[in-house]
N, C-alpha and C. Protein backbone atom coordinates (compact mmCIF):
# COMPACT_ATOMS: atom_id res chain seq x y z
N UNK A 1 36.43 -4.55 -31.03
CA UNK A 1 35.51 -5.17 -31.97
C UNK A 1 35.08 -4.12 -32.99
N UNK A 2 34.97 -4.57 -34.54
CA UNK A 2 34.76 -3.73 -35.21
C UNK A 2 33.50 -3.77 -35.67
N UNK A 3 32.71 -2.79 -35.43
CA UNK A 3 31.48 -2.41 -36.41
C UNK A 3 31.05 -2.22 -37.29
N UNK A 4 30.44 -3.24 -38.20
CA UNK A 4 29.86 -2.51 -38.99
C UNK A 4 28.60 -1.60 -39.25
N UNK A 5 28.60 -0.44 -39.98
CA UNK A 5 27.11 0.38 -39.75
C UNK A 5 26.73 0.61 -41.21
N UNK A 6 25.51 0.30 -41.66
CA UNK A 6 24.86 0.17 -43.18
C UNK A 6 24.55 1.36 -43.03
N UNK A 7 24.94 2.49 -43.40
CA UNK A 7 24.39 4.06 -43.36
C UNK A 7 23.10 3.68 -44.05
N UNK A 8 23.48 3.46 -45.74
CA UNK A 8 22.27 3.72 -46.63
C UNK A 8 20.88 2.64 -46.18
N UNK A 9 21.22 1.82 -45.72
CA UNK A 9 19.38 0.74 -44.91
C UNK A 9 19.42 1.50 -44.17
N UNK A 10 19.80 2.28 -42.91
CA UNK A 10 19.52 2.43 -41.92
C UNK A 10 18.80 3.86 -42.07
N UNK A 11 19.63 4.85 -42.84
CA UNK A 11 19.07 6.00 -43.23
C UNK A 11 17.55 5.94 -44.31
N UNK A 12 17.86 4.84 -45.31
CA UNK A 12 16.48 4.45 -45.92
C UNK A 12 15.30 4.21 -44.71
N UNK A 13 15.76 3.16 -43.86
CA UNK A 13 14.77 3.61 -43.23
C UNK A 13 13.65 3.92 -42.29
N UNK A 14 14.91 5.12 -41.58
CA UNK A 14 14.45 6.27 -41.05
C UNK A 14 13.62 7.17 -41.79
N UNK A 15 13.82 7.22 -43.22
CA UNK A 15 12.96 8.05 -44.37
C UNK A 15 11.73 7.73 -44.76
N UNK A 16 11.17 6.16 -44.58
CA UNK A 16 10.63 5.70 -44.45
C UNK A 16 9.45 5.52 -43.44
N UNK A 17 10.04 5.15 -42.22
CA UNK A 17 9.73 5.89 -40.75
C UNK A 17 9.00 7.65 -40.82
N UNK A 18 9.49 8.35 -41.69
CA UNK A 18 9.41 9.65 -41.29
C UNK A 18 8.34 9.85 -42.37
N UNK A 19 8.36 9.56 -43.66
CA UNK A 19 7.12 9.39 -44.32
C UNK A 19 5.82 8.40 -43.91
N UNK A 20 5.99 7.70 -43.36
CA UNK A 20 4.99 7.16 -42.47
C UNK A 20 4.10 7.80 -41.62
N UNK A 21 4.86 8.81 -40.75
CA UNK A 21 4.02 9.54 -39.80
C UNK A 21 3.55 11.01 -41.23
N UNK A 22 4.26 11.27 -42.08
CA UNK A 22 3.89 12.21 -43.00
C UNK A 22 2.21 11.59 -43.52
N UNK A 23 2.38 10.46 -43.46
CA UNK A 23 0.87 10.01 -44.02
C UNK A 23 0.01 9.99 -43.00
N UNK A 24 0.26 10.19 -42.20
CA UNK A 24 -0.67 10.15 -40.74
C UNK A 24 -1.50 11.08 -40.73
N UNK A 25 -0.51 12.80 -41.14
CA UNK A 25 -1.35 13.77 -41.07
C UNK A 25 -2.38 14.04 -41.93
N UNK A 26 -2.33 13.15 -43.26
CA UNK A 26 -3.68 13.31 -43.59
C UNK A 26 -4.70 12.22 -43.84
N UNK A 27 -4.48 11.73 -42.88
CA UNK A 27 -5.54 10.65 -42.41
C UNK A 27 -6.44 11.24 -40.67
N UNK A 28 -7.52 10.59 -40.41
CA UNK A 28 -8.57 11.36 -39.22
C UNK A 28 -7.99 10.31 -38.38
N UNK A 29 -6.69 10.39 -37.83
CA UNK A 29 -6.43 9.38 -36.46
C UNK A 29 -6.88 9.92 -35.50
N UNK A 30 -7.24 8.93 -34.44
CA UNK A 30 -7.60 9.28 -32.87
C UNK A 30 -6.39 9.12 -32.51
N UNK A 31 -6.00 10.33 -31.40
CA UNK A 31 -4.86 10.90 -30.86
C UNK A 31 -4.94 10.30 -29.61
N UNK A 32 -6.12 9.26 -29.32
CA UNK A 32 -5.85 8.93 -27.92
C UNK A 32 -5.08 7.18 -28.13
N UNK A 33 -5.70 7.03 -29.58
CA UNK A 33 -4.43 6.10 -29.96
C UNK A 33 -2.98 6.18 -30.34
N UNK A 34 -2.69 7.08 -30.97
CA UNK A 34 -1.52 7.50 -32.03
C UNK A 34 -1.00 7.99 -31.54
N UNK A 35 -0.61 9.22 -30.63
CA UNK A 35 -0.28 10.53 -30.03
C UNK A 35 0.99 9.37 -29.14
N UNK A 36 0.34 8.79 -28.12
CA UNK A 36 1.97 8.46 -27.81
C UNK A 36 2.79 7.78 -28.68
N UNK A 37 2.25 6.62 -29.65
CA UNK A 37 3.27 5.77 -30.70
C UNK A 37 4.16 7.17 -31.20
N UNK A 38 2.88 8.09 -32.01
CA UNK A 38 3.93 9.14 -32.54
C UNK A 38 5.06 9.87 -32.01
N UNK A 39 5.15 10.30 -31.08
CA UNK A 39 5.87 10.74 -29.89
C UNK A 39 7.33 9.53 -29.87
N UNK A 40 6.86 8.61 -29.65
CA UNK A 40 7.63 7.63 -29.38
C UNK A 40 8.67 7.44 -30.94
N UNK A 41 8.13 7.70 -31.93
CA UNK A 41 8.70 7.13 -32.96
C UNK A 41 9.50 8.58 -33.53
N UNK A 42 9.07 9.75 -32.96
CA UNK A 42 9.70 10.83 -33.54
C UNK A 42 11.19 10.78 -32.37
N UNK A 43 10.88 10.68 -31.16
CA UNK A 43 12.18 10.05 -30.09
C UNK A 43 13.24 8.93 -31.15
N UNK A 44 12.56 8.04 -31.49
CA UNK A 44 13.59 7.18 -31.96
C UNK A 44 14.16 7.99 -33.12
N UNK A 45 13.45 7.89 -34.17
CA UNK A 45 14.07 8.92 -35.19
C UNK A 45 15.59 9.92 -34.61
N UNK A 46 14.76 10.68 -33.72
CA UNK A 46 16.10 11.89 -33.38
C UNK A 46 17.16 11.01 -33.05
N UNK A 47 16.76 10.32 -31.72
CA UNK A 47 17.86 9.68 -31.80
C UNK A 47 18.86 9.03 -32.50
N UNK A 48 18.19 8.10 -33.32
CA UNK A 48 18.72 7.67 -34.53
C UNK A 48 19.16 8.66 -35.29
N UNK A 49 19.08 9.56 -36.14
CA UNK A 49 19.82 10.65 -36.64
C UNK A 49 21.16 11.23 -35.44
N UNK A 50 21.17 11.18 -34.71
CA UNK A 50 22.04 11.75 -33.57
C UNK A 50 23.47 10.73 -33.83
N UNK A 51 22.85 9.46 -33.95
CA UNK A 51 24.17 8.29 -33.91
C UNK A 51 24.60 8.39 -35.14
N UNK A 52 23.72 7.49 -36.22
CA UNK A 52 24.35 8.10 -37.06
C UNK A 52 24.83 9.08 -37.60
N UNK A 53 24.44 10.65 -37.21
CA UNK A 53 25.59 11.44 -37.97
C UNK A 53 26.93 11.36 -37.12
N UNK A 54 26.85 11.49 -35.77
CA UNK A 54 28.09 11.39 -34.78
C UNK A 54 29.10 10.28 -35.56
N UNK A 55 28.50 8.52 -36.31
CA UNK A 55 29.53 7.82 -36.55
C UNK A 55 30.04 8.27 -37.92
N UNK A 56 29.00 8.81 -38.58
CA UNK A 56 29.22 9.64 -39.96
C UNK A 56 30.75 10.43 -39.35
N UNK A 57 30.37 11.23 -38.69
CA UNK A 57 31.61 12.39 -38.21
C UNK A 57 32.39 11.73 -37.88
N UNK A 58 32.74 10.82 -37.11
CA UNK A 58 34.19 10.28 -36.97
C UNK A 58 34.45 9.07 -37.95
N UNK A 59 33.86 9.05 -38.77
CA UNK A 59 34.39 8.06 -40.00
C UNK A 59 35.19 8.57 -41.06
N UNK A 60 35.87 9.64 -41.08
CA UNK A 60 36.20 10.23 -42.18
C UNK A 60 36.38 9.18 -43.18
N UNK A 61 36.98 8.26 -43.25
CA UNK A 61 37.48 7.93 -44.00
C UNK A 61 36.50 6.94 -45.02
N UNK A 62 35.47 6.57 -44.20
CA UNK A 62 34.05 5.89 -44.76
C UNK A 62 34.40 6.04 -46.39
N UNK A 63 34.25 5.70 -47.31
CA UNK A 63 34.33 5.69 -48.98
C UNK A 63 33.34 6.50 -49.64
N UNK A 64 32.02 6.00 -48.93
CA UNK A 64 30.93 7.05 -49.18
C UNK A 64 30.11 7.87 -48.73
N UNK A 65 31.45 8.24 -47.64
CA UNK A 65 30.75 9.14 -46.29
C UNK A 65 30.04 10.55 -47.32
N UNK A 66 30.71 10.91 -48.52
CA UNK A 66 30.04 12.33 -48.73
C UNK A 66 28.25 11.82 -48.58
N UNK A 67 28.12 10.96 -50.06
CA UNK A 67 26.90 10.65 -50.12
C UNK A 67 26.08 10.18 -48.59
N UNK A 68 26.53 9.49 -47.90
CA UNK A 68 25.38 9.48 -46.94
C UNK A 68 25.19 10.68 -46.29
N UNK A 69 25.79 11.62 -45.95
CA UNK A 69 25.96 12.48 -45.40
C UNK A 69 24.92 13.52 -45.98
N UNK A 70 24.83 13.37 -47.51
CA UNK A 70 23.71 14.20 -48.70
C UNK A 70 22.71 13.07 -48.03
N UNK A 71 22.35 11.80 -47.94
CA UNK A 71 21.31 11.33 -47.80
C UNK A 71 20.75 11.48 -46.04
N UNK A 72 21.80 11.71 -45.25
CA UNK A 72 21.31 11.92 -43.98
C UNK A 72 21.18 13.56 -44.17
N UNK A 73 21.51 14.43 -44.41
CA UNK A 73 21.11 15.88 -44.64
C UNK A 73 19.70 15.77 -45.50
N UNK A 74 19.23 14.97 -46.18
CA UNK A 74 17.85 15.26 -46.97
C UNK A 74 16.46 14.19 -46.18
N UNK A 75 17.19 13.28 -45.25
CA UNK A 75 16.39 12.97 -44.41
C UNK A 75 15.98 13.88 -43.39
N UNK A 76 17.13 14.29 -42.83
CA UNK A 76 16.86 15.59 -41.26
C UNK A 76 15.93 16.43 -41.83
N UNK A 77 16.20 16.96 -43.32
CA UNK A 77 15.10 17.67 -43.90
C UNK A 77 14.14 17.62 -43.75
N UNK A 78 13.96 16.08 -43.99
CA UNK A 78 11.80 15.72 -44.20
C UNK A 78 11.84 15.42 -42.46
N UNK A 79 12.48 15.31 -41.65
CA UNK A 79 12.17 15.36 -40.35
C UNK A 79 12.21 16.20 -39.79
N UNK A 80 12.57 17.38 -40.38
CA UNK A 80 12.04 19.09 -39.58
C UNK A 80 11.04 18.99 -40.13
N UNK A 81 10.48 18.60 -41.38
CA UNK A 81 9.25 19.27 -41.67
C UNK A 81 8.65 18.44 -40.99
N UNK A 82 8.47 17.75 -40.67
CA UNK A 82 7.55 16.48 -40.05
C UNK A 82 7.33 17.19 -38.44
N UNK A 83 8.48 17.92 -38.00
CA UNK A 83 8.01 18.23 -36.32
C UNK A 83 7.87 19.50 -37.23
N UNK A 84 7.76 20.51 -37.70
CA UNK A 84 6.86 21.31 -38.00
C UNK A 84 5.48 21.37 -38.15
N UNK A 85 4.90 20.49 -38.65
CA UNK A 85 3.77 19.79 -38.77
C UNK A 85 3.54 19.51 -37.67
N UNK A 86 3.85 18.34 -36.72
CA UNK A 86 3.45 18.08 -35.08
C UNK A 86 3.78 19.37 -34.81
N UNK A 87 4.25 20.52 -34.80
CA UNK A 87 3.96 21.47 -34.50
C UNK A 87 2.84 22.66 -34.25
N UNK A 88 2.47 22.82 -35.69
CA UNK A 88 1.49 23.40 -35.81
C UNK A 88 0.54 23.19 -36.52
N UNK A 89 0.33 21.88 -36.72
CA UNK A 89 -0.46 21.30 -38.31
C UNK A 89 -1.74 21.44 -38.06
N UNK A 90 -2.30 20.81 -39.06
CA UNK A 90 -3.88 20.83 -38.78
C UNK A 90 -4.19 19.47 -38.57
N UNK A 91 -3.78 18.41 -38.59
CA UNK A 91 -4.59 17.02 -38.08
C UNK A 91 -5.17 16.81 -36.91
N UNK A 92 -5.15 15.95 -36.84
CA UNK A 92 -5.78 15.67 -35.31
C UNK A 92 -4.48 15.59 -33.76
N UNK A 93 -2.85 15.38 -34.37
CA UNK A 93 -2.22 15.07 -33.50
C UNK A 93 -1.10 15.94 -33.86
N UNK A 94 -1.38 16.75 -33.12
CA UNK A 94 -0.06 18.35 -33.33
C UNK A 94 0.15 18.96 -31.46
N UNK A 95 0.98 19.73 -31.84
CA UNK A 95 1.54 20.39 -30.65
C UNK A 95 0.58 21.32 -29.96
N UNK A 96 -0.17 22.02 -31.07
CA UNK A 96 -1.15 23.54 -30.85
C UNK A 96 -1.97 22.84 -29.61
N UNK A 97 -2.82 21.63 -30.36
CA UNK A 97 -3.80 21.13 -29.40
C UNK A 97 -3.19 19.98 -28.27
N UNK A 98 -1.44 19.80 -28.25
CA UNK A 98 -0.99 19.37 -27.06
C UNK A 98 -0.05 19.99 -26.91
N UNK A 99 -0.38 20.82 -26.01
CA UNK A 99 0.81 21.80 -25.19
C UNK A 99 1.80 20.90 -24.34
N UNK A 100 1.44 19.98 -24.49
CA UNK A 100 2.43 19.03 -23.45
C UNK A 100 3.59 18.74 -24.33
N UNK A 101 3.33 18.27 -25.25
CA UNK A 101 4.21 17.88 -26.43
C UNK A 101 4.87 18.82 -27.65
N UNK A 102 4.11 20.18 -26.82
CA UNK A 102 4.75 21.50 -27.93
C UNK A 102 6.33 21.80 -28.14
N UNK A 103 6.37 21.77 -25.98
CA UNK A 103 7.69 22.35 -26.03
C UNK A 103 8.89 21.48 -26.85
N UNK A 104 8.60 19.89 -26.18
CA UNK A 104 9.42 18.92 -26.70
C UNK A 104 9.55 18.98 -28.07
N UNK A 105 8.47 19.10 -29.40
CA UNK A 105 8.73 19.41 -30.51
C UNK A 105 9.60 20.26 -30.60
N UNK A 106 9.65 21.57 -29.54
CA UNK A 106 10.56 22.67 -30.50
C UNK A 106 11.59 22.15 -30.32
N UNK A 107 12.35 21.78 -28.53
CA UNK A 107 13.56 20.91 -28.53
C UNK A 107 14.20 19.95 -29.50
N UNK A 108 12.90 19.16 -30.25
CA UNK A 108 13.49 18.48 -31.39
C UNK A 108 13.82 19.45 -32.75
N UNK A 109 12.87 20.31 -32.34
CA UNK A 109 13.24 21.43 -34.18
C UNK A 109 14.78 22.16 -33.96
N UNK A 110 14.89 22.32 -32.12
CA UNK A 110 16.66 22.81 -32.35
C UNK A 110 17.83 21.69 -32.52
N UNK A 111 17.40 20.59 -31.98
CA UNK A 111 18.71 19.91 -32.36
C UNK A 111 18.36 19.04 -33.78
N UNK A 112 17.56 19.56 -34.44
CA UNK A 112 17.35 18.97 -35.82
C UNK A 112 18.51 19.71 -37.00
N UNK A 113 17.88 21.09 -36.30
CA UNK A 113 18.63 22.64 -36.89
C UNK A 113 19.68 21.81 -36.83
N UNK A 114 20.30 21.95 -35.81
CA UNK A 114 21.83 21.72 -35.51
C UNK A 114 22.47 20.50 -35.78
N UNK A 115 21.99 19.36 -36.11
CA UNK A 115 22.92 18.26 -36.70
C UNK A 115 22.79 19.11 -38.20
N UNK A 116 21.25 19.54 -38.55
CA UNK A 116 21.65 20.01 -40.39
C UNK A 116 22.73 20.89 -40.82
N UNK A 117 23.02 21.64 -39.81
CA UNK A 117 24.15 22.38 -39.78
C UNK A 117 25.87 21.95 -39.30
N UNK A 118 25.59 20.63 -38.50
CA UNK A 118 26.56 19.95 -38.73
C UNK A 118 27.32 19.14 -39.72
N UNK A 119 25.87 18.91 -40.30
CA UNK A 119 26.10 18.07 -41.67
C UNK A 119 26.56 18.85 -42.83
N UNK A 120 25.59 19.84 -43.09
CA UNK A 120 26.12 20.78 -44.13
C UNK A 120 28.07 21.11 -43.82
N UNK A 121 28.29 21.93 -42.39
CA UNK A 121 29.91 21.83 -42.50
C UNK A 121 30.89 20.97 -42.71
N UNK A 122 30.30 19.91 -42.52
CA UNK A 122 31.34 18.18 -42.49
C UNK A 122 31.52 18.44 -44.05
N UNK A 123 30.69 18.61 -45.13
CA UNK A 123 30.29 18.19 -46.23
C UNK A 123 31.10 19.54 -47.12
N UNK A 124 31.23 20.59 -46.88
CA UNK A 124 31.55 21.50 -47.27
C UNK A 124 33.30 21.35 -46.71
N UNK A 125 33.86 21.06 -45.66
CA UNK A 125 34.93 20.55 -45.14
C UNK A 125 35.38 19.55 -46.20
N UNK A 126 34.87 18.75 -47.06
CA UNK A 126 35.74 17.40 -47.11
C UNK A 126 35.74 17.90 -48.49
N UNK A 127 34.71 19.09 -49.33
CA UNK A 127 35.42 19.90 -50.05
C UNK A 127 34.92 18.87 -51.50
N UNK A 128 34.56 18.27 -51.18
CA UNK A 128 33.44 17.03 -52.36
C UNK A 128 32.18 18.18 -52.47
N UNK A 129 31.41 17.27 -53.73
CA UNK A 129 29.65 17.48 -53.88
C UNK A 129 29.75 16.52 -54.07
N UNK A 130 27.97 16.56 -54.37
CA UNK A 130 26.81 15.05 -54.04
C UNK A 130 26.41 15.36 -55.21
N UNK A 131 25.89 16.48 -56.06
CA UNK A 131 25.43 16.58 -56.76
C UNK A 131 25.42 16.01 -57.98
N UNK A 132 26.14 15.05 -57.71
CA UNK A 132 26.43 13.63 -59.09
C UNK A 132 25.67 12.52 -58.64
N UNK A 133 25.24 12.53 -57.71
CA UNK A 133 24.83 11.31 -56.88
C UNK A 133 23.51 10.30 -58.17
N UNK A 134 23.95 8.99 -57.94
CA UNK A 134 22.96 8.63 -59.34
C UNK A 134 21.47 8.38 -58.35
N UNK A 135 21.23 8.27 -57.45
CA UNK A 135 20.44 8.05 -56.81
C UNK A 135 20.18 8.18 -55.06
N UNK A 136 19.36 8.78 -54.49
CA UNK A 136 19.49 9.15 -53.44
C UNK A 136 18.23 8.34 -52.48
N UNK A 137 18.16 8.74 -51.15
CA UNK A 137 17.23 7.99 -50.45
C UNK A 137 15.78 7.75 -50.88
N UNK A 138 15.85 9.41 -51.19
CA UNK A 138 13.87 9.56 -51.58
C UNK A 138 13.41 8.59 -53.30
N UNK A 139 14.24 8.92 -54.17
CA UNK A 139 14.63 8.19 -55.44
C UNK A 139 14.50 6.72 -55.34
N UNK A 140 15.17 6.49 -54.28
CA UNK A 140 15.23 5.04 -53.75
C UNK A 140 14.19 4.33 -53.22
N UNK A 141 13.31 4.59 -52.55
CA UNK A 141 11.81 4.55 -51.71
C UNK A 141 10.92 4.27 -52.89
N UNK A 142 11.13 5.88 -53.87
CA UNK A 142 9.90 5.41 -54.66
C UNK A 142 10.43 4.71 -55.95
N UNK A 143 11.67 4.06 -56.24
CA UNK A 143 12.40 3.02 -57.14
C UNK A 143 11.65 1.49 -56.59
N UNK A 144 12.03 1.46 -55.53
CA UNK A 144 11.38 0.17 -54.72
C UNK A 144 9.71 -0.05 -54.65
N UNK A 145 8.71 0.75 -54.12
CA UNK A 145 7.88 0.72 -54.52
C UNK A 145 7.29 -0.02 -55.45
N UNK A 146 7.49 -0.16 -56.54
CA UNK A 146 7.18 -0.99 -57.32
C UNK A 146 7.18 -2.21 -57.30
N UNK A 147 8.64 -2.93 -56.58
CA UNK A 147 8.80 -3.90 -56.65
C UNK A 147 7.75 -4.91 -55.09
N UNK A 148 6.96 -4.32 -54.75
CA UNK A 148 6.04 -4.81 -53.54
C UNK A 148 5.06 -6.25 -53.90
């Protein structure tokens, strides 16, 4: 059976997802509410980045595998910074003030590293740029916006 997989909705949004919890941190949430959703939604995220780049990687032949590949590399982006932040941020729901959830952040900051570095070689391999791209995920978010 053949699959189909919408890189660009699915990667939109995860970006989406990941700016979501970006707005969290500067808002005064109670962590005895939020702290597990967040947790929970930074799990899905990784995961989700995990599949899709894996079907990214064996799709060579995808048409516009470069570009998603630029749009899943500039998502992983805003999702290191995002467990950087649950890392060490200043809100109310970070790692500093839950040691429980520290270590697991860093676990997510190494295999974050490491798909970005998977992605970057795939992309440098297929010997293309993106840098023509007329529009990308983040471009896209705040293109839409408007239309609410």
């Amino acid at each position: 059976m053949v699959k189909h997989i919408n890189f660009e909705g699915n990667i939109l949004l995860l970006a989406i997802r990941i700016r979501m919890i970006q707005d969290m941190f500067s808002l005064d949430v109670d962590p005895d509410l939020f702290l597990e959703i967040t947790m929970d939604d930074v799990d899905f995220i990784d995961r989700t980045l995990e599949i899709l780049l894996g079907n990214l990687l064996e799709n060579r032949w995808l048409i516009e595998r470069d570009e998603q590949l630029y749009n899943l590399s500039k998502t992983e982006y805003q999702f290191g910074k995002v467990l950087s932040e649950l890392a060490a941020g200043s809100g109310n729901i970070f790692g500093v003030k839950f040691p429980v959830i520290y270590e697991k952040i860093t676990i997510l900051q190494k295999q974050s590293l490491t798909r970005r570095k998977s992605i970057d070689e795939s992309m440098k391999e297929s010997g293309k740029t993106t840098d023509n791209l007329v529009v990308g995920s983040d471009e896209l978010i705040e293109l839409l916006k408007d239309f609410k």
